[in-house]
N, C-alpha and C. Protein backbone atom coordinates (compact mmCIF):
# COMPACT_ATOMS: atom_id res chain seq x y z
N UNK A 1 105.07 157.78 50.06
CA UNK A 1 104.04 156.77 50.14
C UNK A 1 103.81 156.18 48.75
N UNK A 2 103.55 154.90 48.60
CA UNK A 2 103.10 154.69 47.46
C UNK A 2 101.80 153.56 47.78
N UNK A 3 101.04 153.80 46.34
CA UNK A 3 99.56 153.64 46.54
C UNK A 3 99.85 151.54 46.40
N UNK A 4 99.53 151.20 47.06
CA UNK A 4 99.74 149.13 47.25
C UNK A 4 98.47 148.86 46.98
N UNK A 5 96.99 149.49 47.04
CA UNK A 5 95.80 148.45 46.47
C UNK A 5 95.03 149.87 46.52
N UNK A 6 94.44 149.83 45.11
CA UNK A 6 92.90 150.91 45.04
C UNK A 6 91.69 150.45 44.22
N UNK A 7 90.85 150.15 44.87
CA UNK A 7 89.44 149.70 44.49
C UNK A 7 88.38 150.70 44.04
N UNK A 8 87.64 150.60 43.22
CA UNK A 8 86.85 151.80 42.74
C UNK A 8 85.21 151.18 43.35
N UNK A 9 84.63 151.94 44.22
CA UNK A 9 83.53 151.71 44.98
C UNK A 9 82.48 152.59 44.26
N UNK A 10 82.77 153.58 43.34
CA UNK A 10 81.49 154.26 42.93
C UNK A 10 82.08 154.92 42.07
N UNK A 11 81.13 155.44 41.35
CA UNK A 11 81.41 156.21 40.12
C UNK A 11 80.01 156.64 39.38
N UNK A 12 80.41 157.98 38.61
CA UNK A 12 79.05 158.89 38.27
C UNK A 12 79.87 159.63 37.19
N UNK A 13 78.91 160.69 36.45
CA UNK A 13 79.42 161.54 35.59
C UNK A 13 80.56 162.50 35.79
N UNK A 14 80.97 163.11 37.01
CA UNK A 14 81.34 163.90 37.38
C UNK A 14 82.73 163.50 38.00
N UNK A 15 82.86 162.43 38.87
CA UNK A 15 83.57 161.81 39.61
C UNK A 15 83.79 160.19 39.70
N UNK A 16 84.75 159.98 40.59
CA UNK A 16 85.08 158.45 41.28
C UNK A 16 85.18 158.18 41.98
N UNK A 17 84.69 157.28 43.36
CA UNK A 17 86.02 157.40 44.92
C UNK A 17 86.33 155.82 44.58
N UNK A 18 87.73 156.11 45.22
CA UNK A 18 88.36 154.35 45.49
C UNK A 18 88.48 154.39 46.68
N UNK A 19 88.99 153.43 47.07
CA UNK A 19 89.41 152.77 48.32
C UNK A 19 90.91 152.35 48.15
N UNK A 20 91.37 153.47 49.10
CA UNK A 20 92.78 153.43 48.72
C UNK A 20 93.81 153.02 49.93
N UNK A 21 94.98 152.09 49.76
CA UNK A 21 95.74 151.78 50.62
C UNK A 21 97.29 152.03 50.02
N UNK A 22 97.80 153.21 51.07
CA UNK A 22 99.73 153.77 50.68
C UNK A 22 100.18 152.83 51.66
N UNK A 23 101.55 152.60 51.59
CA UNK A 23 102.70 152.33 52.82
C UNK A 23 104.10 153.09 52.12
N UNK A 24 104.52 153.22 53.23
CA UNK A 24 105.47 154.19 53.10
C UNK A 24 107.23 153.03 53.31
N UNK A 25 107.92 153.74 53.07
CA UNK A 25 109.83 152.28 53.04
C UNK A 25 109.64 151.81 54.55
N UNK A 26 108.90 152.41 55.39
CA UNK A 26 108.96 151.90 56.74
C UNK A 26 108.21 150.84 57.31
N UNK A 27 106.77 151.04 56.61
CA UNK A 27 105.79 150.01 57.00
C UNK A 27 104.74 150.75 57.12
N UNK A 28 104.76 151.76 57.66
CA UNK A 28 103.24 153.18 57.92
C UNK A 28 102.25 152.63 56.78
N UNK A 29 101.07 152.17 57.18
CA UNK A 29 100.32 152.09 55.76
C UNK A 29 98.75 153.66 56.38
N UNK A 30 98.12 153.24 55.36
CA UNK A 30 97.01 154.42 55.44
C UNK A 30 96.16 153.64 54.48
N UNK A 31 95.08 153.93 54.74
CA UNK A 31 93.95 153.60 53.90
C UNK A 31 92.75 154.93 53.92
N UNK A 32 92.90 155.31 52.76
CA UNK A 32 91.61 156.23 52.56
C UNK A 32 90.94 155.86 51.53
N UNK A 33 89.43 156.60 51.40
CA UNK A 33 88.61 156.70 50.46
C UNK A 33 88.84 158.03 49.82
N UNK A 34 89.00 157.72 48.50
CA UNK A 34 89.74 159.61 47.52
C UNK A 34 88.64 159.56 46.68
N UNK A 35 88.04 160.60 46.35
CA UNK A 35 87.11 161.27 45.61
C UNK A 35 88.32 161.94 44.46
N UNK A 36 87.96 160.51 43.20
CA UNK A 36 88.81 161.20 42.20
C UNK A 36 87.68 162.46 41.16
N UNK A 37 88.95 163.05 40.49
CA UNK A 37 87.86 164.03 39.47
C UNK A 37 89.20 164.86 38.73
N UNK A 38 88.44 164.82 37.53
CA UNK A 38 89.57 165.67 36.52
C UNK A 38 90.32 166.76 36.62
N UNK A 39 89.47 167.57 37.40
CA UNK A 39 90.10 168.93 37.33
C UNK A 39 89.11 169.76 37.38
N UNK A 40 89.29 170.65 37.65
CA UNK A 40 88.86 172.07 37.43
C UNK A 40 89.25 173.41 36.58
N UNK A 41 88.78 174.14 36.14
CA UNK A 41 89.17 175.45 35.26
C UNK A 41 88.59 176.33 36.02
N UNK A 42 88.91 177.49 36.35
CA UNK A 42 87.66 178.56 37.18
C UNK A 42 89.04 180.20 36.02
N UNK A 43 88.03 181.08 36.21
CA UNK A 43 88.30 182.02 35.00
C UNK A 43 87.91 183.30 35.95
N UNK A 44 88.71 184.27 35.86
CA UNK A 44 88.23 185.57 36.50
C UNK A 44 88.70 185.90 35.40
N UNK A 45 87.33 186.30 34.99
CA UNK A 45 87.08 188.04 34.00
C UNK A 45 87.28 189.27 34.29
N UNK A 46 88.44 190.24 33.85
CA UNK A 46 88.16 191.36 34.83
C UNK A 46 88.26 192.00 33.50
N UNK A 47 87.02 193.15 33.49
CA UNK A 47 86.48 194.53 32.29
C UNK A 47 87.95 195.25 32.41
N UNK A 48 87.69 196.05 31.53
CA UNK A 48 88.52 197.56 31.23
C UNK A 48 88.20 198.21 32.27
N UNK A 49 87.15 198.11 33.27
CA UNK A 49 87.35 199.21 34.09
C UNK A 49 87.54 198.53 35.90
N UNK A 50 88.28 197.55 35.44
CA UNK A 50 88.83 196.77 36.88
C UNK A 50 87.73 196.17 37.23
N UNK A 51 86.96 195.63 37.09
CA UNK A 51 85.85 194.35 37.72
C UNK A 51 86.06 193.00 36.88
N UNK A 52 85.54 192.73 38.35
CA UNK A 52 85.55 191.62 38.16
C UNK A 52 83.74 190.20 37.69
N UNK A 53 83.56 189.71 37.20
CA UNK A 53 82.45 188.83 36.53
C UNK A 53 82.18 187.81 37.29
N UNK A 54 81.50 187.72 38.40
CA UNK A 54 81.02 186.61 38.98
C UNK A 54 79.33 186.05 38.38
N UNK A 55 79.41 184.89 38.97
CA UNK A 55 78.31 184.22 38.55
C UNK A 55 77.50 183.77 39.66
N UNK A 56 76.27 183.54 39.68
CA UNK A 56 75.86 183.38 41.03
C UNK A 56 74.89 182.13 40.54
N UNK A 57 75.19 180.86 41.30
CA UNK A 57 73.95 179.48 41.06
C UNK A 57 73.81 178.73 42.54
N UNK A 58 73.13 178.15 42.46
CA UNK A 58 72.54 177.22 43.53
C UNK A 58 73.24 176.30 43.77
N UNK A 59 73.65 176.23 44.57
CA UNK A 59 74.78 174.76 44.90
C UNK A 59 73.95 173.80 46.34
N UNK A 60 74.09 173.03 45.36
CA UNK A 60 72.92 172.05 46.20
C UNK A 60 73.74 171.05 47.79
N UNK A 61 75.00 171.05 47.59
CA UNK A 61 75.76 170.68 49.07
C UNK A 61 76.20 171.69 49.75
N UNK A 62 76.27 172.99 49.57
CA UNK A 62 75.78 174.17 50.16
C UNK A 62 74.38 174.86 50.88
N UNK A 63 73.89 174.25 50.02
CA UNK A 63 72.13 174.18 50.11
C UNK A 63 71.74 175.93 50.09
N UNK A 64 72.22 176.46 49.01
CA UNK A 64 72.57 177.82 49.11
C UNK A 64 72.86 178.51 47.67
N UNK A 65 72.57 179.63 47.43
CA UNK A 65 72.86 180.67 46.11
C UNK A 65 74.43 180.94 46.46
N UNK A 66 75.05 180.69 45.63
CA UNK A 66 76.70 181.27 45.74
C UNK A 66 77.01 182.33 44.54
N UNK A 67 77.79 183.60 45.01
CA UNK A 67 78.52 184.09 44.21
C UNK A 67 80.35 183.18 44.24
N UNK A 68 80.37 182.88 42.71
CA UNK A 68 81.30 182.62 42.92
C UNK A 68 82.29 182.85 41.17
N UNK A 69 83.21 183.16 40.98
CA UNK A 69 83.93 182.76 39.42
C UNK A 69 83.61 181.41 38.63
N UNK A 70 83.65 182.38 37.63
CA UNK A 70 82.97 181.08 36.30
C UNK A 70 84.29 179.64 37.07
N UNK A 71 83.60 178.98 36.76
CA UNK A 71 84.17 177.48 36.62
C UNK A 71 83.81 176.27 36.17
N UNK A 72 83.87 175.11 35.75
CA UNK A 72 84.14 174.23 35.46
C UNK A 72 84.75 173.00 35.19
N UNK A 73 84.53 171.38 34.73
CA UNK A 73 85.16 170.47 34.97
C UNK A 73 86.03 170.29 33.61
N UNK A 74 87.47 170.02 33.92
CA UNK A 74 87.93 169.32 32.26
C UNK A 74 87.24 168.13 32.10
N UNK A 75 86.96 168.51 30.75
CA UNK A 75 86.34 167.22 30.13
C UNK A 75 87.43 166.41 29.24
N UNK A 76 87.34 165.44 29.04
CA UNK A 76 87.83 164.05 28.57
C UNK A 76 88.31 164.93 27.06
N UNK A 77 89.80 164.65 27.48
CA UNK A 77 90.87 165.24 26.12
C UNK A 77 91.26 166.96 26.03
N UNK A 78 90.70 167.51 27.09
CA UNK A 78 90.84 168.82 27.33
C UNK A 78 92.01 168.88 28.31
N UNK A 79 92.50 170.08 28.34
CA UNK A 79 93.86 170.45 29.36
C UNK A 79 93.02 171.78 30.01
N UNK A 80 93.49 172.35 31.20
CA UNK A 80 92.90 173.38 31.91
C UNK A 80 92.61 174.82 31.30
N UNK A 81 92.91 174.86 30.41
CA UNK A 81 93.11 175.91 29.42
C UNK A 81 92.00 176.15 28.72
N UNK A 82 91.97 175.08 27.88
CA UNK A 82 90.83 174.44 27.08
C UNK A 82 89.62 174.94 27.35
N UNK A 83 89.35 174.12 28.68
CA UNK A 83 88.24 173.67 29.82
C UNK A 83 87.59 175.56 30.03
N UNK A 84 88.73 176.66 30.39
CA UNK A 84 88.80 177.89 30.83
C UNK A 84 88.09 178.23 29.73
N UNK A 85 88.87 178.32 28.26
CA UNK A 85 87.78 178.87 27.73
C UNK A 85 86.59 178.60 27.59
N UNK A 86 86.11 177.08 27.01
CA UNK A 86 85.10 176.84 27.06
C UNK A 86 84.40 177.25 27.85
N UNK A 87 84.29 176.92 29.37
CA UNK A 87 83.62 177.32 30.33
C UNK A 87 83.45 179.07 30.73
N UNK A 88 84.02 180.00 30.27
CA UNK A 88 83.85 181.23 29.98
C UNK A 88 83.06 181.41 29.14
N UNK A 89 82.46 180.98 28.06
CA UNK A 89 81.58 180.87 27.35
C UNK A 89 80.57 180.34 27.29
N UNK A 90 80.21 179.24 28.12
CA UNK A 90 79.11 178.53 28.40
C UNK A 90 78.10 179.06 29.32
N UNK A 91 79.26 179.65 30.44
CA UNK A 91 78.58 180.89 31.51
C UNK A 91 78.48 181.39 31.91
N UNK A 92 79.33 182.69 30.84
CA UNK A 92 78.95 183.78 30.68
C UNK A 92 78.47 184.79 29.46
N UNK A 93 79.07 183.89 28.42
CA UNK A 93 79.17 184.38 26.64
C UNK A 93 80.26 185.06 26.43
N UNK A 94 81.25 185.13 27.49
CA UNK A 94 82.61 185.79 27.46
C UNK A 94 83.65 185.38 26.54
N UNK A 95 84.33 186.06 25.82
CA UNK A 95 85.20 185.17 25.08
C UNK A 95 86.55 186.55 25.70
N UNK A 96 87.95 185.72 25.61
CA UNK A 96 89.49 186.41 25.96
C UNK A 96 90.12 186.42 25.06
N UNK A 97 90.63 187.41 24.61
CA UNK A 97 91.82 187.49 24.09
C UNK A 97 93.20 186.76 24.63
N UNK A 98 93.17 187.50 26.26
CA UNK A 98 94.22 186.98 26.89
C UNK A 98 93.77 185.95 28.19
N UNK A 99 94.29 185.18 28.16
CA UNK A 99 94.21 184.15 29.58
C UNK A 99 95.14 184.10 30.06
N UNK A 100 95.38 184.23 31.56
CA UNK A 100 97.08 184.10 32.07
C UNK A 100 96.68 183.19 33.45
N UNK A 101 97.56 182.23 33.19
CA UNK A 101 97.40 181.17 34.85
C UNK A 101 97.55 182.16 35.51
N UNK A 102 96.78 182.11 36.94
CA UNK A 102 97.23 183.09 38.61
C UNK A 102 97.51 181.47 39.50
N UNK A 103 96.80 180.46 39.55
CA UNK A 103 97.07 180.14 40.28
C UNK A 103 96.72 177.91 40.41
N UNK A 104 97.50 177.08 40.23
CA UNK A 104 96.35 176.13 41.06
C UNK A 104 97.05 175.52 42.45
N UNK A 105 95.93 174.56 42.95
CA UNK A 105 95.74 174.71 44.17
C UNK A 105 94.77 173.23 44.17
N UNK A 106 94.82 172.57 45.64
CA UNK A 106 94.06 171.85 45.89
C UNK A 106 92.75 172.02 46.37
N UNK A 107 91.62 172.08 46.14
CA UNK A 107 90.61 172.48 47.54
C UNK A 107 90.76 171.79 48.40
N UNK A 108 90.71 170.81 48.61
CA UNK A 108 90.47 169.78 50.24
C UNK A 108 91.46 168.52 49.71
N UNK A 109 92.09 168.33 50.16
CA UNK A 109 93.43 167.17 49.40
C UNK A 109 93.13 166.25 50.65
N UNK A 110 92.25 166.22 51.67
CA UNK A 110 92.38 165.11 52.85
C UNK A 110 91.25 164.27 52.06
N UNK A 111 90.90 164.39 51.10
CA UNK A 111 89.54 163.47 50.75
C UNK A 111 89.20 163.19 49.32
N UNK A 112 90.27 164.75 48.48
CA UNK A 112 89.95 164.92 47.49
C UNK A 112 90.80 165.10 46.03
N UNK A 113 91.16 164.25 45.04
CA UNK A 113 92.09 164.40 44.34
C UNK A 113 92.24 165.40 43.42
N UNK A 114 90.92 166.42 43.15
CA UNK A 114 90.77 167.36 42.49
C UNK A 114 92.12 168.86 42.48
N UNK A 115 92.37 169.01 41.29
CA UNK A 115 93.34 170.35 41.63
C UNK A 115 92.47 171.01 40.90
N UNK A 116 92.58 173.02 40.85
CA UNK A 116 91.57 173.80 40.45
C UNK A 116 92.96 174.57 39.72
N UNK A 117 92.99 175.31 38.86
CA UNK A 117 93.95 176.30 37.95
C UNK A 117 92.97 177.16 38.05
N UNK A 118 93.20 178.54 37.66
CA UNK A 118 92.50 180.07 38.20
C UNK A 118 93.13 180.37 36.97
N UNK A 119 92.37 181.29 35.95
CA UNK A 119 93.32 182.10 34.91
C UNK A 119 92.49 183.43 35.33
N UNK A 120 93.22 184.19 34.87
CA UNK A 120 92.88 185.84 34.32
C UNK A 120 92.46 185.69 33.04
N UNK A 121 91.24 186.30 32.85
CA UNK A 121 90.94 186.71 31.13
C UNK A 121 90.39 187.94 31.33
N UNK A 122 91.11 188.51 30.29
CA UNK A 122 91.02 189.72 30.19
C UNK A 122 91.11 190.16 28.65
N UNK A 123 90.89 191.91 28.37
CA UNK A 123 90.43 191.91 26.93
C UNK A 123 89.17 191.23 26.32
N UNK A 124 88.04 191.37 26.90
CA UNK A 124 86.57 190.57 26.69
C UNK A 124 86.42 190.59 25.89
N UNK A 125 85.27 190.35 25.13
CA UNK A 125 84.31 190.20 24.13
C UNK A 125 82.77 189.61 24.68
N UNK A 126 81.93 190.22 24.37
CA UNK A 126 80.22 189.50 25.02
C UNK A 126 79.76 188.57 23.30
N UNK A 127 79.26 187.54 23.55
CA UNK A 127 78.75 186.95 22.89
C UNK A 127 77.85 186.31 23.53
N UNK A 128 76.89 184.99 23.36
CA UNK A 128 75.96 184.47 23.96
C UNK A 128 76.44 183.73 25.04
N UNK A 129 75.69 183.46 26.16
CA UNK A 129 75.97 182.15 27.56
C UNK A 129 75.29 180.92 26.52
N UNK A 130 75.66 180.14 26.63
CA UNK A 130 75.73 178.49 26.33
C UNK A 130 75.50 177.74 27.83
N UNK A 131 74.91 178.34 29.23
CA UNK A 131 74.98 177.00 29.92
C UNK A 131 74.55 175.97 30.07
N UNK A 132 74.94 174.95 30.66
CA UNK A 132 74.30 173.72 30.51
C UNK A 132 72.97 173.12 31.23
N UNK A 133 72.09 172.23 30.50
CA UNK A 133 70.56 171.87 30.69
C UNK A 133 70.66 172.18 32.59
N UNK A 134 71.59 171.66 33.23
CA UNK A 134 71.02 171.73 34.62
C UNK A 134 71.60 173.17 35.33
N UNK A 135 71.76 174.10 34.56
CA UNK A 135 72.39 175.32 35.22
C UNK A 135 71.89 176.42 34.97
N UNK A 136 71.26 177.71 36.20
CA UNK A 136 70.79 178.29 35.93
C UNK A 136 71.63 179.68 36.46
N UNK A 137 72.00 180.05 35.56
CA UNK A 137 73.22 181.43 36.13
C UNK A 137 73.21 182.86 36.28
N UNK A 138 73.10 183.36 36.86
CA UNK A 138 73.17 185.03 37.13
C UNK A 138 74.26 185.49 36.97
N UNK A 139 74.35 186.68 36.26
CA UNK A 139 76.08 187.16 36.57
C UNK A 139 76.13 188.82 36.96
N UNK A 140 76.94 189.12 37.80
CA UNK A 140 77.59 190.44 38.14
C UNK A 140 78.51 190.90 37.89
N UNK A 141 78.73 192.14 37.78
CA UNK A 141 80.17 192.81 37.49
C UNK A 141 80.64 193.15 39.22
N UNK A 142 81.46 193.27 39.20
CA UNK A 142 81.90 193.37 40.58
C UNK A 142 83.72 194.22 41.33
N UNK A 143 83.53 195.58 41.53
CA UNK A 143 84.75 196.11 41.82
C UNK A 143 85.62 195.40 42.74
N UNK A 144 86.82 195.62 42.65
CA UNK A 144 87.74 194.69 43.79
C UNK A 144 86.97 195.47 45.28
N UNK A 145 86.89 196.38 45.35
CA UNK A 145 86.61 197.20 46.80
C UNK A 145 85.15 195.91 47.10
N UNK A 146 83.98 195.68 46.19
CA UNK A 146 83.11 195.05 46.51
C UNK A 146 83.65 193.73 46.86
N UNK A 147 84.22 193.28 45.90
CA UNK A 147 84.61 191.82 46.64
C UNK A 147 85.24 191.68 47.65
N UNK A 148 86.23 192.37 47.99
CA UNK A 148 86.48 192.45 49.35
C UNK A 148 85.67 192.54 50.75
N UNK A 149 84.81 193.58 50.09
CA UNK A 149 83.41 193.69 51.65
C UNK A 149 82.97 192.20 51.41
N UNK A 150 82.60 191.95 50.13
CA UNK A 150 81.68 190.96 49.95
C UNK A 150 82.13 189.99 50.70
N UNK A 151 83.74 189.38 50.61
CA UNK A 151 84.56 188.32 51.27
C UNK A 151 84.34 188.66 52.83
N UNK A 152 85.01 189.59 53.11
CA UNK A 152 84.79 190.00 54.94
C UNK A 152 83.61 189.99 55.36
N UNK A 153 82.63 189.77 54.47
CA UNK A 153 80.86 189.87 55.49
C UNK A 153 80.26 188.54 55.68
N UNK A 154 81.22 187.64 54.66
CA UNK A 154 81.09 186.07 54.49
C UNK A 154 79.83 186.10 53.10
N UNK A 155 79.50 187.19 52.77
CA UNK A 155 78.81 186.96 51.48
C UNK A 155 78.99 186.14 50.54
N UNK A 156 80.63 186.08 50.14
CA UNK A 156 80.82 185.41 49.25
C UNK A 156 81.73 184.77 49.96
N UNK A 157 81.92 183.09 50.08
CA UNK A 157 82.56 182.12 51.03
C UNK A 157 83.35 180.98 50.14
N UNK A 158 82.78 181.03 48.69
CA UNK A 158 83.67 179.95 47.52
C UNK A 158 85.29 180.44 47.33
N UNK A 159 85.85 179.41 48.23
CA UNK A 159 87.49 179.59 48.25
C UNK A 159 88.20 179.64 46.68
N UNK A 160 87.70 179.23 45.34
CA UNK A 160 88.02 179.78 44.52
C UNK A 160 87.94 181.09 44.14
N UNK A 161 87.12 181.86 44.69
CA UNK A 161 86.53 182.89 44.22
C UNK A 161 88.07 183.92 45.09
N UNK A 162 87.82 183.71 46.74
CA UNK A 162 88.60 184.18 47.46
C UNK A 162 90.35 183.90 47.02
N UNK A 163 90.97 182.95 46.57
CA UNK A 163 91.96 182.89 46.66
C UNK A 163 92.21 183.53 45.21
N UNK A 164 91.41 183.62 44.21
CA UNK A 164 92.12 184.77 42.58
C UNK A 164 91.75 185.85 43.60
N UNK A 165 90.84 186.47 44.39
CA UNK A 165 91.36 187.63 44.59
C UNK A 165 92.49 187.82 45.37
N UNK A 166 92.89 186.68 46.01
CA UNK A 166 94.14 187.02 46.72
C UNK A 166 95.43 187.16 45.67
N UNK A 167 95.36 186.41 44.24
CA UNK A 167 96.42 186.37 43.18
C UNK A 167 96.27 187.53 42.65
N UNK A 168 95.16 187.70 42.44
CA UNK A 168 94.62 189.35 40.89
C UNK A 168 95.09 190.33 42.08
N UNK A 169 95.37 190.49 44.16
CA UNK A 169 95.61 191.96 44.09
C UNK A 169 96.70 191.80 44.52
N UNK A 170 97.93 190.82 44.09
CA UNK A 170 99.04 190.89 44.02
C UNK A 170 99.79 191.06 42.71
N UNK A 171 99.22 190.88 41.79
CA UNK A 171 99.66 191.58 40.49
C UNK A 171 99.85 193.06 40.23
């Protein structure tokens, strides 16, 4: 497919959507509306003694408290990496020695241009949380055995969260 006309209908800090029209060598056209956005970084911390560092905030299109892994947006001139550490530090005060990609991935690609990268950091350090004016964060340590109940009881339902544990217990 290739993209033949995209119009930008809105735009905010965070995001973009256009109005988008593909056709394909045949004639097939499609028109969607795509919710553009930079990216994502999301970071599983796991201690020396196998846990894992979730964070727990209010997500307001959830309408709900989520446990879920640190994450965050790349910002303008950052690469996913970048974004990882920073955002490990903003909320949690975590700093890594080591970061290792596990995984990226689309969340919802029927609507949404966003891809998410997952690292491992590991080898901690605690220093201060830095989060930002509109974020208010809790954090837990958390054994793989817990996250697992936690996942099967629907406790914890953020598909980032669920799919590093599907990468971290194949390592």
């Amino acid at each position: 497919m290739k993209i033949v006309s995209s119009k930008e209908v809105f735009a905010c800090g965070l995001f973009r959507v256009t109005e988008d029209e593909a056709v394909d060598k045949t004639g097939y056209r499609i028109r969607r509306y795509v919710v553009r956005h930079a990216g994502s970084a999301v970071i599983m911390p796991v201690d020396e003694k196998n846990r894992v560092l979730l964070v727990r905030q209010y997500r307001l299109p959830a309408d709900k408290y989520l446990w879920e892994l640190p994450a965050g947006k790349i910002d303008d001139g950052e690469n996913a990496l970048q974004a990882a550490k920073r955002e490990l530090i903003e909320e949690t005060g975590l700093r890594a020695k080591k970061l290792k990609k596990l995984a990226l991935f689309h969340p919802s690609p029927g609507f949404l241009q966003e891809t998410m990268t997952i690292y491992l950091a590991t080898e901690l350090t605690q220093g201060d949380a830095r989060p930002m004016e509109d974020e208010r964060i809790e954090t837990k340590w958390f054994t793989r055995k817990e996250l697992r109940e936690s996942i099967r009881t629907n406790k914890i339902t953020d598909a980032k969260t669920m799919i590093g544990l599907l990468y971290w217990d194949r390592l």
